[in-house]
Protein backbone atom coordinates (compact mmCIF):
# COMPACT_ATOMS: atom_id res chain seq x y z
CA UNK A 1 -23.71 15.81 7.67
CA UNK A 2 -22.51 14.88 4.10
CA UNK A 3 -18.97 15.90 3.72
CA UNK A 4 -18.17 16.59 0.11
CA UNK A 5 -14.63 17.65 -2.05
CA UNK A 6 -14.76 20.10 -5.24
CA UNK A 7 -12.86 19.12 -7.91
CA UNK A 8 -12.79 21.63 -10.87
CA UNK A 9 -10.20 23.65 -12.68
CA UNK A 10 -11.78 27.12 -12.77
CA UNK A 11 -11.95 28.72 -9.77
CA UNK A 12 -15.14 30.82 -10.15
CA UNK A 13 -17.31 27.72 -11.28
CA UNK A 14 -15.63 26.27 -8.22
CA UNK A 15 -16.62 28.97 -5.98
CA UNK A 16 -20.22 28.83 -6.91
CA UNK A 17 -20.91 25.36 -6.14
CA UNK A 18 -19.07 25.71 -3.13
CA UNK A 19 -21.51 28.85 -2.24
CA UNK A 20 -24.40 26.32 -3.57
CA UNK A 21 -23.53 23.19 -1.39
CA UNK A 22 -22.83 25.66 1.76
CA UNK A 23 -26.02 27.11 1.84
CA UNK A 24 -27.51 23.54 2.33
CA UNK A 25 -27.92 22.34 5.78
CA UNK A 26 -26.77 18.91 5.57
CA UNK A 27 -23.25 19.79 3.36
CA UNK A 28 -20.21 20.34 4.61
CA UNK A 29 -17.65 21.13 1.89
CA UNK A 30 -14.21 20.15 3.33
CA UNK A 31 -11.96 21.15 0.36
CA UNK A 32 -11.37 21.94 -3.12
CA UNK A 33 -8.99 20.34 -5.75
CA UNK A 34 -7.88 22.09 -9.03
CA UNK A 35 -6.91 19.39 -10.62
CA UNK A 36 -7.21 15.32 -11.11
CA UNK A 37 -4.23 14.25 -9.14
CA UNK A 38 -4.84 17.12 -6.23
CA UNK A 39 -8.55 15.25 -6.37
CA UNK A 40 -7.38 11.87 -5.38
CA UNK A 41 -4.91 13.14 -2.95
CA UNK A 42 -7.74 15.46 -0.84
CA UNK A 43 -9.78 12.91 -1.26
CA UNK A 44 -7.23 10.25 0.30
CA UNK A 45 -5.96 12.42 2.82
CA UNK A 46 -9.77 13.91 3.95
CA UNK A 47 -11.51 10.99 3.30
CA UNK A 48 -15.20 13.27 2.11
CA UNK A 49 -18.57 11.19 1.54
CA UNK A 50 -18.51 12.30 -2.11
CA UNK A 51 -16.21 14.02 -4.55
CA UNK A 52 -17.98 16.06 -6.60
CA UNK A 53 -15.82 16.06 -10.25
CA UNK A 54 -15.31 18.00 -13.72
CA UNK A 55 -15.18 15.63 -15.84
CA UNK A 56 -12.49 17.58 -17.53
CA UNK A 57 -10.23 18.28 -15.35
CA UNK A 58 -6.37 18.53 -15.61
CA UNK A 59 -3.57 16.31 -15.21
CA UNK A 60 -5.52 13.10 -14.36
CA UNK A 61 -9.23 13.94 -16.12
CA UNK A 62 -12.62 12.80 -14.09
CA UNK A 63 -12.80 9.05 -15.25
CA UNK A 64 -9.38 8.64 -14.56
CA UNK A 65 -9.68 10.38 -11.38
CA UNK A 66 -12.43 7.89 -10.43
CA UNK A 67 -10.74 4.86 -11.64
CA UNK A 68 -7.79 5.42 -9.15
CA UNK A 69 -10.00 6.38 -5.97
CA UNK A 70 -11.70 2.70 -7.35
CA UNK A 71 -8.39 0.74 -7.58
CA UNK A 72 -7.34 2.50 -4.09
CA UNK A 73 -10.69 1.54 -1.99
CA UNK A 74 -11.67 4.94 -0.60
CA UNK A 75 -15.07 4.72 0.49
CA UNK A 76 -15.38 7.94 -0.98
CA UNK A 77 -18.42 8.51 -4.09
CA UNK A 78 -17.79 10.13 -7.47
CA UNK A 79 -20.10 11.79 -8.58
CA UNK A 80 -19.28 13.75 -12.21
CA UNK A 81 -20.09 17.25 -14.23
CA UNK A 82 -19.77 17.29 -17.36
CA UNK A 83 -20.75 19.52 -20.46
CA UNK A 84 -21.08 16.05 -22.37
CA UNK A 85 -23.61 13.49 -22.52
CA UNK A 86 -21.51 11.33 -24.51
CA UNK A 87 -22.75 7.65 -24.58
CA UNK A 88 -18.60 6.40 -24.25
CA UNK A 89 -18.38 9.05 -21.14
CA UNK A 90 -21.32 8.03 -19.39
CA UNK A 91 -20.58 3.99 -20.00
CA UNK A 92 -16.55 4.50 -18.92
CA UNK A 93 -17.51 7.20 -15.56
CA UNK A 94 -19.79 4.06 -14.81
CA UNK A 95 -17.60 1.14 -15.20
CA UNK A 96 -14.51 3.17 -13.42
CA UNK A 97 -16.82 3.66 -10.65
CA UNK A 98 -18.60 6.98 -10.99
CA UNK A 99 -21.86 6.66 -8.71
CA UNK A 100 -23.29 9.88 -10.35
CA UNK A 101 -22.83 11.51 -13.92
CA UNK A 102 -25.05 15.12 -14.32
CA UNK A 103 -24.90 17.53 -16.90
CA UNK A 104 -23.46 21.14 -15.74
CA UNK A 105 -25.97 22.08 -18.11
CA UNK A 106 -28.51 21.72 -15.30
CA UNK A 107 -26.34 22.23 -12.40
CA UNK A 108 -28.24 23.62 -9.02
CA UNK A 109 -31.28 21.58 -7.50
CA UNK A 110 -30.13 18.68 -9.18
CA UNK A 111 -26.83 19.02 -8.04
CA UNK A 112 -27.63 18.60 -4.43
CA UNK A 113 -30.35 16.11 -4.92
CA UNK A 114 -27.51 14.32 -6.95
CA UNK A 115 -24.84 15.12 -3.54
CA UNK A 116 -27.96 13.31 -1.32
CA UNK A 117 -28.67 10.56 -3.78
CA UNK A 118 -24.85 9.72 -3.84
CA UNK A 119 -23.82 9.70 -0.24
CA UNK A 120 -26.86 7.97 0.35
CA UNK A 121 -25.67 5.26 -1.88
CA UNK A 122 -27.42 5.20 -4.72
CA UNK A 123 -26.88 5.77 -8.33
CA UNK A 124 -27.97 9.51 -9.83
CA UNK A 125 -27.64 10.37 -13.46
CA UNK A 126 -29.36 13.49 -15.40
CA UNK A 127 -32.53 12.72 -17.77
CA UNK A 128 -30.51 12.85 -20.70
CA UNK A 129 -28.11 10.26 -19.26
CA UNK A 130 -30.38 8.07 -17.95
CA UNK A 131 -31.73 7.76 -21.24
CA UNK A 132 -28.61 6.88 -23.06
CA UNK A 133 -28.42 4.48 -20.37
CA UNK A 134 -31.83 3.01 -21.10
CA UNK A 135 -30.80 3.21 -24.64
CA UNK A 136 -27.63 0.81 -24.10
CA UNK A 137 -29.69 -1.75 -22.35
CA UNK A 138 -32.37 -2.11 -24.86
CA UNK A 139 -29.85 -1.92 -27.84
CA UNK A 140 -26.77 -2.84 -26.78
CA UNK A 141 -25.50 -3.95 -30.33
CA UNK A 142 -25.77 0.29 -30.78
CA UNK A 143 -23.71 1.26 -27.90
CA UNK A 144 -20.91 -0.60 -28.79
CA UNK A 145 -20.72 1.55 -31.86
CA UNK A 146 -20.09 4.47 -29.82
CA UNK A 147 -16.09 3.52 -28.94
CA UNK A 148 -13.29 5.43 -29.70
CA UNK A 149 -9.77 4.88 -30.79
CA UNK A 150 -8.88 5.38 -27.26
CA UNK A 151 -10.62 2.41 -26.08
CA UNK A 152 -7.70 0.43 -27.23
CA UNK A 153 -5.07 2.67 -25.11
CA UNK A 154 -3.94 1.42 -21.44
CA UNK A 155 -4.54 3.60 -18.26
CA UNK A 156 -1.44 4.32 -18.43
CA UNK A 157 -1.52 5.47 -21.96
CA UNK A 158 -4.34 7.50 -21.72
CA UNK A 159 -2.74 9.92 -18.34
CA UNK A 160 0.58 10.18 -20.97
CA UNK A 161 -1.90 11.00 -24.03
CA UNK A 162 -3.45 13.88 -21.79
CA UNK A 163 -0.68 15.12 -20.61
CA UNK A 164 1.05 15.23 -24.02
CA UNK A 165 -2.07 17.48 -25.02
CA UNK A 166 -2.01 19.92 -21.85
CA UNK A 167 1.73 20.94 -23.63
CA UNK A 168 3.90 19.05 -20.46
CA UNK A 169 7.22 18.22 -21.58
CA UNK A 170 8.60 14.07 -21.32
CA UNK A 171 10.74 15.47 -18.21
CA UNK A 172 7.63 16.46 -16.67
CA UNK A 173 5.30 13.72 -17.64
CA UNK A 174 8.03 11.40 -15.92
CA UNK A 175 8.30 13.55 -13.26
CA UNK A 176 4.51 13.83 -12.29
CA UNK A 177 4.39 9.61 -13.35
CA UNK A 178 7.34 8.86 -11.69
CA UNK A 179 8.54 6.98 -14.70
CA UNK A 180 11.84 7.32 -16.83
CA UNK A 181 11.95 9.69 -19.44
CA UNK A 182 12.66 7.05 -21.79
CA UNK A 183 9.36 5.13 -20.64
CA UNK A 184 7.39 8.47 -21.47
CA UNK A 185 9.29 8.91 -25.01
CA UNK A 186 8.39 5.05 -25.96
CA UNK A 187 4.59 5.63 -24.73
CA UNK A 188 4.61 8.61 -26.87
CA UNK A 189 5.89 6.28 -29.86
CA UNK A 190 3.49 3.53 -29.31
CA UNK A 191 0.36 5.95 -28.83
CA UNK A 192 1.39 7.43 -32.98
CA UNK A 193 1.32 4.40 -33.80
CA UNK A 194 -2.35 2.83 -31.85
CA UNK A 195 -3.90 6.26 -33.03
CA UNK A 196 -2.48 6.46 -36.53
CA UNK A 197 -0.62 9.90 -35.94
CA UNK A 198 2.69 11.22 -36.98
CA UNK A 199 3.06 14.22 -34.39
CA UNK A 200 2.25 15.47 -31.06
CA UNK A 201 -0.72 18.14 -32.47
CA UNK A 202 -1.98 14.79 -33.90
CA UNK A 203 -2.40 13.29 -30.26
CA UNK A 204 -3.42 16.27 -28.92
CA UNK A 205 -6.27 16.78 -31.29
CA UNK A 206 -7.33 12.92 -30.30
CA UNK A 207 -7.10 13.58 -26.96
CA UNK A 208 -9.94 16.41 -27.57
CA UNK A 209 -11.30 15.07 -30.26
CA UNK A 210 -12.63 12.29 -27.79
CA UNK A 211 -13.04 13.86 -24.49
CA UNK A 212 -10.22 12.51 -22.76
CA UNK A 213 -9.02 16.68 -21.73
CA UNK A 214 -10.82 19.85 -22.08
CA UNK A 215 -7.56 21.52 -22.80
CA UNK A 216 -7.82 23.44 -26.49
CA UNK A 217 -4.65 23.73 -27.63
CA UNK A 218 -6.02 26.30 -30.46
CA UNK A 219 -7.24 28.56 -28.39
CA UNK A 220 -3.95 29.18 -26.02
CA UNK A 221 -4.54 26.53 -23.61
CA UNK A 222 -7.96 27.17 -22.10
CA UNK A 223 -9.41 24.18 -20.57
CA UNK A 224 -13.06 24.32 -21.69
């Protein structure tokens, strides 16, 4: 039995791959997560075969998600969803440790041949991604014109950036970081200046600009 986690932020989209994975003899789905940091906890504290992602999720997004389950040794496999086949996405879910990156785009039989692929330890990624993939290897030179301004921010930098853009205050960025307010005020300060900004809708149109949240702070705060 392959015992999976659901991590994703709207709960209907989460109830229908719940409903997809349970019909499935060989799933077991032994929680849900609405957010990044609820992700990594289940997943420490249940200890699932695979977590199944958004790549946009809240509070800690997918590839940072993955990158902490990596630095904390669960045995547990990422595998990502994501509405973006973004040659930076695919290249960072990789190198933080995703084992699987599909597109929600096609989201049903793949999704559980990606589920089997991943708990059986191997690597699944959608057509489209495996070609950008392919792509990098056979022009590398190409890829590495694909980075962002956000390549040159810190993990730590990048959880502050995202949270700036989801509207948190610094009292509750330190609070959720366990940091000093002070710490979150001169990350705020040092992320103006690596991104060329002068305000916080400045950050927060980076932060969506380049995928690191789904969170459109135009449109009243709907995570996308």
């Amino acid at each position: 039995m392959i015992r999976v986690v659901i991590a994703e932020d709207h709960a209907l989209v989460r109830a229908g791959i719940r409903a997809l994975l349970e019909k499935q003899g060989d799933i077991h789905v032994l929680g849900e997560a609405s957010h990044g940091q609820e992700a990594v906890e289940l997943t420490e504290s249940l200890r699932p075969d695979v977590l199944i992602m958004d790549i946009m999720m809240p509070r800690l997004n997918g590839i940072q998600a993955a990158a902490r389950l990596q630095e904390m040794k669960l045995p547990a496999r990422t595998l990502l969803l994501s509405m973006y086949s973004d040659a930076g996405l695919v290249h960072q879910a990789l190198q933080y440790g995703a084992r699987g990156y599909i597109l929600k785009s096609s989201v049903g039989d793949e999704l559980i041949a990606a589920v089997r692929a991943v708990a059986a330890g191997t690597t699944f990624l959608s057509g489209p991604v495996s070609e950008i993939v392919m792509d990098n290897m056979i022009h590398p030179s190409a890829f590495l014109r694909t980075g962002s301004p956000l390549d040159a921010l810190s993990p730590r930098e990048k959880e502050v950036l995202q949270l700036i853009a989801e509207e948190y205050t610094s009292a509750e960025i330190a609070r959720m970081l366990f940091i000093g307010e002070k710490t979150v005020e001169k990350h705020r300060a040092s992320l103006m200046e690596k991104l060329g900004v002068r305000n916080m809708a400045g950050l927060a149109r980076m932060a969506l600009k380049y995928h690191l949240t789904g969170f459109d702070f135009k449109n009243g705060g709907e995570s996308r």
